[in-house]
C-alpha atoms as a PDB file:
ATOM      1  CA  UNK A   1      -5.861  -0.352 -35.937  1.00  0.00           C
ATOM      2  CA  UNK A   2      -3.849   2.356 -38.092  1.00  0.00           C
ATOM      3  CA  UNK A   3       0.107   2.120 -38.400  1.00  0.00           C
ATOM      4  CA  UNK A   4      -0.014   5.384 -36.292  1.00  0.00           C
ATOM      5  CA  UNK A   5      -2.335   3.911 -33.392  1.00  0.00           C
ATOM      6  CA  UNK A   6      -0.467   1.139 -33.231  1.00  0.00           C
ATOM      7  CA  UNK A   7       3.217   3.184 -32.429  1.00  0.00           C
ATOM      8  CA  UNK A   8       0.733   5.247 -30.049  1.00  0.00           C
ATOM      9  CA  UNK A   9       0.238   1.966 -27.679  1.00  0.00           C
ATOM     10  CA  UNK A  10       3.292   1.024 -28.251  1.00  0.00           C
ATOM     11  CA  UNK A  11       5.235   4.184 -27.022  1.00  0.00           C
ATOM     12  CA  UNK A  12       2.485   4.511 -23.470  1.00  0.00           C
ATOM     13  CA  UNK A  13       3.593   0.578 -23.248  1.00  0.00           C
ATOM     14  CA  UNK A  14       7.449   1.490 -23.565  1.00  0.00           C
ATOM     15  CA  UNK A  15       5.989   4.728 -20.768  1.00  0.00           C
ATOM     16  CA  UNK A  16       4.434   2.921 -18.703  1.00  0.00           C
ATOM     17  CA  UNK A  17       6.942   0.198 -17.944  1.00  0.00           C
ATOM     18  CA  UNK A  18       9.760   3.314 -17.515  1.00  0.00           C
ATOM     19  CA  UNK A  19       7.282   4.277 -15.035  1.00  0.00           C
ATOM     20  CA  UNK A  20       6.487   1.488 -13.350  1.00  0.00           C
ATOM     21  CA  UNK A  21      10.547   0.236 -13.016  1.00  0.00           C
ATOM     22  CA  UNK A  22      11.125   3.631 -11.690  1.00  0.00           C
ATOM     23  CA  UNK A  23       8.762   3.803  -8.832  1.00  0.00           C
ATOM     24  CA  UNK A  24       9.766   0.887  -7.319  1.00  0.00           C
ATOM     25  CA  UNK A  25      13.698   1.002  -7.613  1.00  0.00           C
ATOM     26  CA  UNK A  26      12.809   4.984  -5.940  1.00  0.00           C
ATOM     27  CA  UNK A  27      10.803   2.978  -3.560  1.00  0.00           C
ATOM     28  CA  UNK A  28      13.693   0.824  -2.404  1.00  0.00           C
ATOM     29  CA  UNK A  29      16.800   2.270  -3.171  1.00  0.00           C
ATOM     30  CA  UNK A  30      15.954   6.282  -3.571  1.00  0.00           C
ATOM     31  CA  UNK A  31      15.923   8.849  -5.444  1.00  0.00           C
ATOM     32  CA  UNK A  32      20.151   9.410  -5.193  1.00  0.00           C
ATOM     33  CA  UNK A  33      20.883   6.200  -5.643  1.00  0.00           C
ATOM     34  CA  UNK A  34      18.922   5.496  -8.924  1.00  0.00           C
ATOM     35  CA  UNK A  35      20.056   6.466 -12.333  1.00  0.00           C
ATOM     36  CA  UNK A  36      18.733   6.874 -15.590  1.00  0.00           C
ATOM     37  CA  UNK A  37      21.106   3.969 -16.547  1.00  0.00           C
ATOM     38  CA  UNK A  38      19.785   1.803 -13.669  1.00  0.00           C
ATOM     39  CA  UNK A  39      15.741   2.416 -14.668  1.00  0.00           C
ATOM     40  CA  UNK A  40      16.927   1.499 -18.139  1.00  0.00           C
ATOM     41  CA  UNK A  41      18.890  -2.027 -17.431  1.00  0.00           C
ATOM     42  CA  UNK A  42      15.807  -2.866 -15.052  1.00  0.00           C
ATOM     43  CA  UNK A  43      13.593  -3.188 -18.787  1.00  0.00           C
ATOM     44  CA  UNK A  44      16.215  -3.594 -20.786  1.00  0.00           C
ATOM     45  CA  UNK A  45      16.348  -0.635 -22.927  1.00  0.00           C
ATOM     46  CA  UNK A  46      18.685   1.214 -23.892  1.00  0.00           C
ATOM     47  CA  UNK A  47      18.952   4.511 -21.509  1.00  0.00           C
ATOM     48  CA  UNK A  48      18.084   6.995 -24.453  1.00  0.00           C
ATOM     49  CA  UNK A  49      15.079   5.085 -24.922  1.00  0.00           C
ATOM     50  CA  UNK A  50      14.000   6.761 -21.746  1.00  0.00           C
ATOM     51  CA  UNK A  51      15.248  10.004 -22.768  1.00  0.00           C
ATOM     52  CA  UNK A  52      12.516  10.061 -26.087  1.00  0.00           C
ATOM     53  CA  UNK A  53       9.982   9.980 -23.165  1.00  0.00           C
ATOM     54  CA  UNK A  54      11.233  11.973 -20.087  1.00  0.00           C
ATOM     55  CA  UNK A  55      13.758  15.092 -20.317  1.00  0.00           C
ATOM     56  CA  UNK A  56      15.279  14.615 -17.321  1.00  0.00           C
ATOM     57  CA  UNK A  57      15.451  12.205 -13.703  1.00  0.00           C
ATOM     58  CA  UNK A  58      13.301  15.219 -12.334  1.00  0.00           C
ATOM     59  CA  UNK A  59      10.853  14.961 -15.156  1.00  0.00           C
ATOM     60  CA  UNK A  60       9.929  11.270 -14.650  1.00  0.00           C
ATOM     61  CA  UNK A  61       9.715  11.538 -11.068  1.00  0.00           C
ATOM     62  CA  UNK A  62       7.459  14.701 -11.177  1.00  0.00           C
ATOM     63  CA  UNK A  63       5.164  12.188 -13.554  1.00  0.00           C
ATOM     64  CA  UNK A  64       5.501   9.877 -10.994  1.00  0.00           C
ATOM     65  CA  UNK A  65       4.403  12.429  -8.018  1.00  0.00           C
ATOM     66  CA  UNK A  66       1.425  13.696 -10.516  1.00  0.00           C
ATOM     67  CA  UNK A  67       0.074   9.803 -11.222  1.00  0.00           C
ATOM     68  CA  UNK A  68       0.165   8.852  -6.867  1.00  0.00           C
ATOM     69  CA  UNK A  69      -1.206  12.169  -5.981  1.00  0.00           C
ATOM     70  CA  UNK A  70      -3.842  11.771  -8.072  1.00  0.00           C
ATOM     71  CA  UNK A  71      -4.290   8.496  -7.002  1.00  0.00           C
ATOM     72  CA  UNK A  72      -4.564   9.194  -3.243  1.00  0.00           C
ATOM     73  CA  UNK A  73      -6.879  12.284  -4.073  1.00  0.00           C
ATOM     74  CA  UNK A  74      -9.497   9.640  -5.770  1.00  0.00           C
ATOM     75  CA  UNK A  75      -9.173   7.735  -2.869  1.00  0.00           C
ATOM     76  CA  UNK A  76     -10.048  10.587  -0.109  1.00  0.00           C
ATOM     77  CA  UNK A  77     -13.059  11.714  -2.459  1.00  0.00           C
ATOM     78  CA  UNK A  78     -13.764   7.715  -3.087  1.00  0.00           C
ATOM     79  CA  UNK A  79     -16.961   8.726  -0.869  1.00  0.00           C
ATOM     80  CA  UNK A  80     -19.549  11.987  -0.273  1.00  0.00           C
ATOM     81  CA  UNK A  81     -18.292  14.314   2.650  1.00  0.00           C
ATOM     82  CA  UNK A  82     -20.171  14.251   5.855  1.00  0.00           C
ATOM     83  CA  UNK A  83     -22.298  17.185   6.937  1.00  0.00           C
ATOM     84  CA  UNK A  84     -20.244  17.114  10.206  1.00  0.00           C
ATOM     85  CA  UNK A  85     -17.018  18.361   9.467  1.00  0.00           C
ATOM     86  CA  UNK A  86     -15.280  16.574  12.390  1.00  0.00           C
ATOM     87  CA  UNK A  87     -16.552  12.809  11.167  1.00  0.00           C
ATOM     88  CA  UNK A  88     -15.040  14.087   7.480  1.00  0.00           C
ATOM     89  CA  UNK A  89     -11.948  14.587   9.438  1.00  0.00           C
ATOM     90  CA  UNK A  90     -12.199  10.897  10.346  1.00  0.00           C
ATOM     91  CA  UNK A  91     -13.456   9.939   7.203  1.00  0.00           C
ATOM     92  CA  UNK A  92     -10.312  11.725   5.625  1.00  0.00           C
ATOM     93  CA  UNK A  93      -7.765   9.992   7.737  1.00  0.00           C
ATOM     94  CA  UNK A  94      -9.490   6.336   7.439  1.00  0.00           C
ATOM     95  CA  UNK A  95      -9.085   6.590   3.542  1.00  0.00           C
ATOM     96  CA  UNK A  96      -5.752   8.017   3.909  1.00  0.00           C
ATOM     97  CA  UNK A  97      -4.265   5.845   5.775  1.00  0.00           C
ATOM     98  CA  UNK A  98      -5.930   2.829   3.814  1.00  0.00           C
ATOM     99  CA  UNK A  99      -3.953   3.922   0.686  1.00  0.00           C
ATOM    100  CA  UNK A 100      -1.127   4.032   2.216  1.00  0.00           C
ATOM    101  CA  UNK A 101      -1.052   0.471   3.640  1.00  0.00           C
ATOM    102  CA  UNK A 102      -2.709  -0.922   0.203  1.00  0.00           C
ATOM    103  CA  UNK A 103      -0.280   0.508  -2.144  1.00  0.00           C
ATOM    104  CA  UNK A 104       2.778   0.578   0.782  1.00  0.00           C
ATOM    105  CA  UNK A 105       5.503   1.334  -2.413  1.00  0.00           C
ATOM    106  CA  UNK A 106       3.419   4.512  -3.562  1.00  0.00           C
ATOM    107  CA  UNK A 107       3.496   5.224  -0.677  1.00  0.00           C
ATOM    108  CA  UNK A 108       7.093   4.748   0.167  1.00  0.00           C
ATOM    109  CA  UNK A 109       7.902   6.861  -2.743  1.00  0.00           C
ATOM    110  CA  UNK A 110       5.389   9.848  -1.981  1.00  0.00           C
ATOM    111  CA  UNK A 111       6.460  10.430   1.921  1.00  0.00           C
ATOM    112  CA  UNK A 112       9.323   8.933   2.733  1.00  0.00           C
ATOM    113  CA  UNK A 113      11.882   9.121  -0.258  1.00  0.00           C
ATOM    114  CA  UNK A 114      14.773  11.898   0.892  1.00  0.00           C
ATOM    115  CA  UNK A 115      15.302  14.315  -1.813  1.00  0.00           C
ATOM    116  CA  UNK A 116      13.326  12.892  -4.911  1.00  0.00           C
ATOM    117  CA  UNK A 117      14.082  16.201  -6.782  1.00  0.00           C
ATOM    118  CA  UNK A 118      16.831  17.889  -7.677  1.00  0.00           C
ATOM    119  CA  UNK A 119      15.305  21.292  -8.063  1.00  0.00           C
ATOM    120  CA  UNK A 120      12.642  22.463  -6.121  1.00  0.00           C
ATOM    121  CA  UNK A 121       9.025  21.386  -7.138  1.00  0.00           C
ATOM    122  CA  UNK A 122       5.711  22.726  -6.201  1.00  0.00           C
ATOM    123  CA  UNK A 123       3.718  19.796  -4.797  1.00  0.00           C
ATOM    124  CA  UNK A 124       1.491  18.291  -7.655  1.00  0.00           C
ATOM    125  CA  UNK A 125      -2.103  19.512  -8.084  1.00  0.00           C
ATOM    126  CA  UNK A 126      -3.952  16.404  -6.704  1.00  0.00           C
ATOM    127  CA  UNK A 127      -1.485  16.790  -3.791  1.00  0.00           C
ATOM    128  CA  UNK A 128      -2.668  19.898  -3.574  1.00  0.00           C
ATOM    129  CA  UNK A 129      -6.058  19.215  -3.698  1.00  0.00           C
ATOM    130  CA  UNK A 130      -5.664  16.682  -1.291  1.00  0.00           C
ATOM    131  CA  UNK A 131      -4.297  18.322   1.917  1.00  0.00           C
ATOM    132  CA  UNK A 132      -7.402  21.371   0.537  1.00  0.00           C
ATOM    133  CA  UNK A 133      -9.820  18.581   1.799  1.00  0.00           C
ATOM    134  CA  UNK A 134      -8.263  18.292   4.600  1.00  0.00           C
ATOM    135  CA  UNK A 135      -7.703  21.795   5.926  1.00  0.00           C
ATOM    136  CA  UNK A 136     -11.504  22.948   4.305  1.00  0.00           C
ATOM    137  CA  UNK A 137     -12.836  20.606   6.646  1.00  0.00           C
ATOM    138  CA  UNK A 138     -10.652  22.017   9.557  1.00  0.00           C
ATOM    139  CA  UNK A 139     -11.796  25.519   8.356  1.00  0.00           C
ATOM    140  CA  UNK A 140     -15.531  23.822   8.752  1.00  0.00           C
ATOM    141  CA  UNK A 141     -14.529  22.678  12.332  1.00  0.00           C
ATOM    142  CA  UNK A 142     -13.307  25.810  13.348  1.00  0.00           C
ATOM    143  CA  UNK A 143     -16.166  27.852  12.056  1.00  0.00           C
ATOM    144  CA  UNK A 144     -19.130  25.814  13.777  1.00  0.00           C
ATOM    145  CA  UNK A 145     -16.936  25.428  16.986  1.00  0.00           C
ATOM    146  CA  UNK A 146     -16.100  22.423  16.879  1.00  0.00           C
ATOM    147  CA  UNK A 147     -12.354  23.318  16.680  1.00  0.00           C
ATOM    148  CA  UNK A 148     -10.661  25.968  19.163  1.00  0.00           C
ATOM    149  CA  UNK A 149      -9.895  29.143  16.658  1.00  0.00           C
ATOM    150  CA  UNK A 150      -6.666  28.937  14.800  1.00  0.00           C
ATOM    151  CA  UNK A 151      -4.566  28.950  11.934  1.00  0.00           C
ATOM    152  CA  UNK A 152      -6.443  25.964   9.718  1.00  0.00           C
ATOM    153  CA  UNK A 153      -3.094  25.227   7.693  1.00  0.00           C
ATOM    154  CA  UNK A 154      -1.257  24.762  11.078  1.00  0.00           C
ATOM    155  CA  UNK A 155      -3.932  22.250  12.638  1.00  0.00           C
ATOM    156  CA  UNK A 156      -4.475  20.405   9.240  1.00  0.00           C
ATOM    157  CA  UNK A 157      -0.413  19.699   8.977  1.00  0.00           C
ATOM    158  CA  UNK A 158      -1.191  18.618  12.756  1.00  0.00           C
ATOM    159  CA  UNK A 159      -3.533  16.156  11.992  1.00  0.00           C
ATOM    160  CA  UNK A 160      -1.934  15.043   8.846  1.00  0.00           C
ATOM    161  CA  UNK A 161       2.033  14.895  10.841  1.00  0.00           C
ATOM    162  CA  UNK A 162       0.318  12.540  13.377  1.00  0.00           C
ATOM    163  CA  UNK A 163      -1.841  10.040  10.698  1.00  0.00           C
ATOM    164  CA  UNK A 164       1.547   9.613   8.632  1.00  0.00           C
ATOM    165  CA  UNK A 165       3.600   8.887  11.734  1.00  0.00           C
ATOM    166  CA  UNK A 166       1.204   5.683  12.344  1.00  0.00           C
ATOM    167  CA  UNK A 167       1.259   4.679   8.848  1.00  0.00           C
ATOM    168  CA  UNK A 168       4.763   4.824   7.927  1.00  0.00           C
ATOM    169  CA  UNK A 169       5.167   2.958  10.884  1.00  0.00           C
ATOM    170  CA  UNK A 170       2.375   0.143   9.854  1.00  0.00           C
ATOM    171  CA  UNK A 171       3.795  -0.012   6.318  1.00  0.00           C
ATOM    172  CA  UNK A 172       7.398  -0.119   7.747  1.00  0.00           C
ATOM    173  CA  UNK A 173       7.627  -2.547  10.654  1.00  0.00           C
ATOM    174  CA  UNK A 174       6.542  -6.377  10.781  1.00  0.00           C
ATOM    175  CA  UNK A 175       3.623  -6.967  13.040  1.00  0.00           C
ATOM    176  CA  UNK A 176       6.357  -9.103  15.545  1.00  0.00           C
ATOM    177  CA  UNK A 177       8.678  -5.680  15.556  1.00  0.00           C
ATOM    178  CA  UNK A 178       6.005  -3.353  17.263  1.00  0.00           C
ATOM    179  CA  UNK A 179       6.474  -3.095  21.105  1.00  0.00           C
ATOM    180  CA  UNK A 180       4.630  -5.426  22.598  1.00  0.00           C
ATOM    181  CA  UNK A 181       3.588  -6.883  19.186  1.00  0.00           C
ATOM    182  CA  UNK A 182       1.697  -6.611  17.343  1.00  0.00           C
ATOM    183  CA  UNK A 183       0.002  -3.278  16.968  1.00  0.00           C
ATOM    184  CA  UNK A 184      -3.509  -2.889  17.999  1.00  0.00           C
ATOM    185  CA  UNK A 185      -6.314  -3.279  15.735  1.00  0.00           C
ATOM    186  CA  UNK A 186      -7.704   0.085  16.024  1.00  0.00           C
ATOM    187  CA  UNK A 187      -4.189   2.087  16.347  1.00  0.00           C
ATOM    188  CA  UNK A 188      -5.137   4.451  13.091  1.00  0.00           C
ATOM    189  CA  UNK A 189      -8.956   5.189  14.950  1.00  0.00           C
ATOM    190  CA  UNK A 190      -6.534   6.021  18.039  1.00  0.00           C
ATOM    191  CA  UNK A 191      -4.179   8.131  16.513  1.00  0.00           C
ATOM    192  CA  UNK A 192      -6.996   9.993  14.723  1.00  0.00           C
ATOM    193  CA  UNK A 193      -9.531  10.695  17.628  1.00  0.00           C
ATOM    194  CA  UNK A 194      -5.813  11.690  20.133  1.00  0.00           C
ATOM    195  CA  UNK A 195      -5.219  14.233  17.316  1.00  0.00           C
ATOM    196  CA  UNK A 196      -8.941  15.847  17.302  1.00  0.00           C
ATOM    197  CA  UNK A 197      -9.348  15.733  21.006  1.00  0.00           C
ATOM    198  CA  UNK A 198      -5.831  17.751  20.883  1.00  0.00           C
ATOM    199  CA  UNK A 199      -8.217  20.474  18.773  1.00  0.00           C
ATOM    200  CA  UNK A 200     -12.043  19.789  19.822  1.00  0.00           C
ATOM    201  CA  UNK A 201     -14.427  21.910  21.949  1.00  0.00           C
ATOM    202  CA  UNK A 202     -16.013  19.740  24.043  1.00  0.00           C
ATOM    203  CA  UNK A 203     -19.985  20.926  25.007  1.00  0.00           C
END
């Protein structure tokens, strides 16, 4: 390995663990909380060593929303869409709601972290590819009549609103701090088929 390759690894090492500090301390303390300062005493560099990779707070953080978006979009294409646009619907929401309680801190970070920019940013393109496959397969419902006609963006924010009220919640409480604990086994499969019936045709 050349001199050069060598200082490439090194640098996506020095990355990466900037990276990997930030996410969680944005997991658990947020966005306003956490400094540039802070992410740097967590790996012991100095805080212009994370300057040389990032220009700003907003920039790492918008690396960060790139690199989970992307993530979660490999995950919801992990298998081949069903014919049936209302089982993709389900298929959508089972492997969206089994990222979220496999990787709970990406999670965290992507949903349910107030303010993580300081300007306004346009949501990343996996992100935005992953609420498409979503509302295309509400489009799909709608067309065949399997959905009652209306605006697809409106019933795909819907369906996604209700799925990431039950995993925040599954990712958030302990199984003895859920009413009558703990929650039930099939509480995602619930959540999802309440939110279709809430848009379905029935024959």
């Amino acid at each position: 390995m050349g001199i050069t390759q060598r200082r490439e690894r090194e640098r996506e090492q020095v990355r990466r663990k900037i990276l990997d500090a930030a996410h969680d301390l944005f997991a658990r303390e947020g966005y306003e909380r956490v400094t540039m300062r802070r992410i740097a005493e967590a790996i012991e560099y100095s805080p212009t060593t994370i300057y040389n990779h990032f220009e700003d707070k907003d920039d790492l953080v918008q690396s960060l929303c790139d690199e989970d978006f992307a993530r979660l979009l490999g995950a919801l294409q992990a298998e081949p869409a069903p014919a049936d646009p209302v089982e993709q619907i389900r298929q959508l929401g089972a492997a969206y709601a089994r990222f979220g309680i496999e990787y709970p801190n990406h999670y965290r970070f992507m949903f349910m972290t107030a303010a993580k920019f300081e300007h306004v940013h346009e949501l990343s393109g996996s992100g935005q590819q992953a609420f498409g496959l979503l509302r295309s397969a509400v489009e799909r419902a709608i067309a065949t009549g399997s959905f009652r006609p209306g605006d697809p963006t409106a019933v795909a924010q819907v369906l996604w609103a209700s799925l990431h009220g039950v995993v925040a919640l599954l990712i958030t409480l302990r199984p003895e701090h859920w009413p009558h604990a703990p929650a039930v086994p099939d509480l995602v499969q619930r959540v999802v088929e309440n939110s279709l019936d809430g848009f379905r045709i029935e024959p």
